[in-house]
C-alpha atoms as a PDB file:
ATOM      1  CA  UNK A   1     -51.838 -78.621  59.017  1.00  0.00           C
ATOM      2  CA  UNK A   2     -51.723 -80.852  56.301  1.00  0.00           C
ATOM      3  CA  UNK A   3     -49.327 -82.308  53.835  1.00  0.00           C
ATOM      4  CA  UNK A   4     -49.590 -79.957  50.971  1.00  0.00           C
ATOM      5  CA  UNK A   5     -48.965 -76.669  53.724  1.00  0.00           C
ATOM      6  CA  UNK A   6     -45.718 -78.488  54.891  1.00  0.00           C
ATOM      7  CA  UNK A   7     -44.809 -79.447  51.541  1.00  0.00           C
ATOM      8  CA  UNK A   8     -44.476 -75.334  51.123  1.00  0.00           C
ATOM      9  CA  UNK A   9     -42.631 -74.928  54.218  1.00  0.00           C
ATOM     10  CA  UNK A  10     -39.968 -77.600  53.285  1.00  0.00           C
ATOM     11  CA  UNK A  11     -39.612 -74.975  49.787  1.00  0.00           C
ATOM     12  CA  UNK A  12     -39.237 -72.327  51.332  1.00  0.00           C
ATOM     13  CA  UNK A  13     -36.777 -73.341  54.010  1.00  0.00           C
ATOM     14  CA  UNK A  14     -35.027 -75.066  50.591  1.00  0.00           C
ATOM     15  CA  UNK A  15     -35.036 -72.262  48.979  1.00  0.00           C
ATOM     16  CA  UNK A  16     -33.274 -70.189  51.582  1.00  0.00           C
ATOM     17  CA  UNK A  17     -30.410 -72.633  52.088  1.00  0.00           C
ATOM     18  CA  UNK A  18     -27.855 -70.527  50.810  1.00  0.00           C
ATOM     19  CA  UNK A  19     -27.841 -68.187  53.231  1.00  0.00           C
ATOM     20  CA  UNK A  20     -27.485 -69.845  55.742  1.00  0.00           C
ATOM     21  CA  UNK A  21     -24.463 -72.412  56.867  1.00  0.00           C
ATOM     22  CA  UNK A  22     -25.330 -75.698  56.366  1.00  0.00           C
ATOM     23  CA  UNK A  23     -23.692 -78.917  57.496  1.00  0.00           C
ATOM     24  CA  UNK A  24     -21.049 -80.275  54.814  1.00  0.00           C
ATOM     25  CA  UNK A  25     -23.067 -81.876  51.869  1.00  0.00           C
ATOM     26  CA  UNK A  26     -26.316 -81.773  53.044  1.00  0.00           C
ATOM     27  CA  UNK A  27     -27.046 -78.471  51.018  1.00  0.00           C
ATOM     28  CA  UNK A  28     -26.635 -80.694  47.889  1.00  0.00           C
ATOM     29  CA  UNK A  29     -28.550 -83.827  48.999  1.00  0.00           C
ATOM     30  CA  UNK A  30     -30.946 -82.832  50.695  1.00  0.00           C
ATOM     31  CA  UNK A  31     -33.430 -82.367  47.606  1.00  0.00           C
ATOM     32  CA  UNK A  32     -33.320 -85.905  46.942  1.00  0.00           C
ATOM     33  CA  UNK A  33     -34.137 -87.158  50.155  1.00  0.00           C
ATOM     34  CA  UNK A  34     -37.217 -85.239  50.811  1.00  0.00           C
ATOM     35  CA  UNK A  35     -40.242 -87.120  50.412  1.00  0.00           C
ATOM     36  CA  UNK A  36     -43.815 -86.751  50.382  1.00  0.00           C
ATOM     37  CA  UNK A  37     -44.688 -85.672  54.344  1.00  0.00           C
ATOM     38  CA  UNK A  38     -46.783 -88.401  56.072  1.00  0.00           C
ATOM     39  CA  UNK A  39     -47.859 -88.620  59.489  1.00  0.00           C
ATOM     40  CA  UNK A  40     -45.927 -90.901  61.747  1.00  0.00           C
ATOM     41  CA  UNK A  41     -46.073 -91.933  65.035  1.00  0.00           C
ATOM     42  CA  UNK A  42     -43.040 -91.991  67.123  1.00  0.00           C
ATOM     43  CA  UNK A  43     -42.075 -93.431  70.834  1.00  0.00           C
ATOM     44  CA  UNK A  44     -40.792 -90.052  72.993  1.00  0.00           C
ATOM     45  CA  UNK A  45     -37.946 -91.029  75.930  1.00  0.00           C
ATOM     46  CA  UNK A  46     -38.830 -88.165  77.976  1.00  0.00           C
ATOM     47  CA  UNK A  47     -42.293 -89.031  78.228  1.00  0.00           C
ATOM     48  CA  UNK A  48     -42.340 -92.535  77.712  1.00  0.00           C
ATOM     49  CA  UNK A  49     -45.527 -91.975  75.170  1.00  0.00           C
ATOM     50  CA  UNK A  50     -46.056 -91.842  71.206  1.00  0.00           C
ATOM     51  CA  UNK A  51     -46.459 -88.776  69.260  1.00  0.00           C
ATOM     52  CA  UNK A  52     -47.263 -87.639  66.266  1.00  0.00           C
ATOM     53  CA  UNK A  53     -44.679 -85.971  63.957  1.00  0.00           C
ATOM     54  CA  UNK A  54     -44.911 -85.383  60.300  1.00  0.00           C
ATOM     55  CA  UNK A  55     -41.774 -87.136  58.137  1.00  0.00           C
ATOM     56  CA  UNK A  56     -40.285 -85.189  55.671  1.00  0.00           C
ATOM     57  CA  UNK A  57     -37.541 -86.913  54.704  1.00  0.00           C
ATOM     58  CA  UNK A  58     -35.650 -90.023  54.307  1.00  0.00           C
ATOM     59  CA  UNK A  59     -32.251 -89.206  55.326  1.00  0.00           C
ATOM     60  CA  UNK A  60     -30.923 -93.042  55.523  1.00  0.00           C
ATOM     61  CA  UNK A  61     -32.930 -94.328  52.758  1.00  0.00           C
ATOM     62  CA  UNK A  62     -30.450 -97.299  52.276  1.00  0.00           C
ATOM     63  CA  UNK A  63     -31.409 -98.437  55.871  1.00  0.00           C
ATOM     64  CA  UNK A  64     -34.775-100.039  57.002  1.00  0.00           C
ATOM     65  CA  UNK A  65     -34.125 -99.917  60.370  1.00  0.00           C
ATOM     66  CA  UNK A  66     -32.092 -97.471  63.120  1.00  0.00           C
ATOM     67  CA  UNK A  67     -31.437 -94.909  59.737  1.00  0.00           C
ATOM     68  CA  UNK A  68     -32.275 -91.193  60.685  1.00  0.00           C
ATOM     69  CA  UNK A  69     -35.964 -89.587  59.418  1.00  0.00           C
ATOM     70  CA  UNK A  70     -35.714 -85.564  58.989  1.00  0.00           C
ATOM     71  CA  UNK A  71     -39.334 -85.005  60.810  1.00  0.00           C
ATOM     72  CA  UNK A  72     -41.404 -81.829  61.576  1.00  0.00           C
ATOM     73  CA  UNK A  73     -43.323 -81.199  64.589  1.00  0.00           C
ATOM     74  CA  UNK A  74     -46.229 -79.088  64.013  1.00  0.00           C
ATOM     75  CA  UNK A  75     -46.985 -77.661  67.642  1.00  0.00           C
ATOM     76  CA  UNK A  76     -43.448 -76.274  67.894  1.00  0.00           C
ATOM     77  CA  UNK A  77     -42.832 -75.325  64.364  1.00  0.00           C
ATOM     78  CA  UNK A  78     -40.004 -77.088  64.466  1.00  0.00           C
ATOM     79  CA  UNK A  79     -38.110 -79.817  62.737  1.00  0.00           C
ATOM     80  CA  UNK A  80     -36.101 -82.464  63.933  1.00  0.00           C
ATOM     81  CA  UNK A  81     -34.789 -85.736  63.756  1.00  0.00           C
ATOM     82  CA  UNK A  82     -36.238 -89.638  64.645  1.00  0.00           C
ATOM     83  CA  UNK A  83     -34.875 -92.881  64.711  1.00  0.00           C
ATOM     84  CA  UNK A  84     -36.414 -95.414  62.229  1.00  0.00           C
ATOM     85  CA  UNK A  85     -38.164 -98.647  63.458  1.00  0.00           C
ATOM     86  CA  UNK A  86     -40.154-101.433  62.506  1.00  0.00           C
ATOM     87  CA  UNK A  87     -43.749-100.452  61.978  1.00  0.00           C
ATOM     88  CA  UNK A  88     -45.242-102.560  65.008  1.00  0.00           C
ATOM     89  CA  UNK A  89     -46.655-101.099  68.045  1.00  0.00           C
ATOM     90  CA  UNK A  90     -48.023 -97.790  67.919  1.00  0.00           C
ATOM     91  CA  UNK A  91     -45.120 -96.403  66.001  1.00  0.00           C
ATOM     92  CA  UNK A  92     -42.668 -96.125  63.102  1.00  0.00           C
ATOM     93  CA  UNK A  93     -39.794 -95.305  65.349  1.00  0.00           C
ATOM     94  CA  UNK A  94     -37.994 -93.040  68.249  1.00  0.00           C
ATOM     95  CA  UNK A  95     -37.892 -89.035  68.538  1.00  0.00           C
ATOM     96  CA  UNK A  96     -34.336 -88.087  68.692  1.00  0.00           C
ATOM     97  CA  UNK A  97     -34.979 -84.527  69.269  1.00  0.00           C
ATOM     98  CA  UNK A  98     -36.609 -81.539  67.808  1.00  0.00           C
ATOM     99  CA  UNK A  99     -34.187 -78.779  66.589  1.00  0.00           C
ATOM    100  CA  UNK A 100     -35.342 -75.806  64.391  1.00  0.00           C
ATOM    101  CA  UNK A 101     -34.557 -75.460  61.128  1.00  0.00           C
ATOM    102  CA  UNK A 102     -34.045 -78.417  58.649  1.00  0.00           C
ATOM    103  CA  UNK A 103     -30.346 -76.721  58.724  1.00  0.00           C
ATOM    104  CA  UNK A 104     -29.855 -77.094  62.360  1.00  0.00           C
ATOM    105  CA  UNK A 105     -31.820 -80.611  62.515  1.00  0.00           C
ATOM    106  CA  UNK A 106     -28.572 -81.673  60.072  1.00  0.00           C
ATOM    107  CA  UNK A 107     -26.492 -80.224  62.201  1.00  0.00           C
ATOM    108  CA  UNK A 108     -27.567 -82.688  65.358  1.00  0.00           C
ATOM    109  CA  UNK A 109     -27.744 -86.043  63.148  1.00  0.00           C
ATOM    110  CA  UNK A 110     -25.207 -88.532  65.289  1.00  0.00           C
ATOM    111  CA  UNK A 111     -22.506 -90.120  62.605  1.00  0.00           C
END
């Protein structure tokens, strides 16, 4: 899959937003937080290896470090969140978890 086929996804989940129950104020946000999906490689707990996810949005963009990335995992169709890192290593951060829908990913982001 590439970039411009996930790019369509993200619209079309977007676009049915409304009908479903989203976490408070993310419905409003979320638009201008998603960003131009990129490949990233991210460090897995359960498996103690990296992985590829695609990132689809910067959901902390005031933080460089530790802020939350809305991701999308193409295997599983499903989207989740990660942990922001440094970009050393192997990878640009740490898989929190994979969730379904952007809607539910917000849903699971720790305060």
């Amino acid at each position: 899959m590439e970039a411009k086929q996930i790019s369509k996804l993200i619209e079309s989940e977007l676009a049915e937003r409304d009908s479903f129950d989203w976490p408070m104020g993310w419905s409003e946000q979320i638009e201008d937080l998603i960003i131009e999906p990129f490949e990233g490689n991210f460090f897995v707990p359960e498996t103690m290896e990296y992985e590829d996810f695609w990132v689809v949005a910067d959901l902390e963009p005031e933080k460089e470090e530790n802020g939350f990335l809305l991701i999308y995992d193409v295997d599983t169709d499903l989207f989740g969140l990660a942990r922001k890192a440094e970009l050393f290593n192997e990878g640009s951060g740490e898989l929190v978890g994979l969730y379904g829908t952007i809607g539910i990913a917000l849903e699971n982001m720790p305060e």
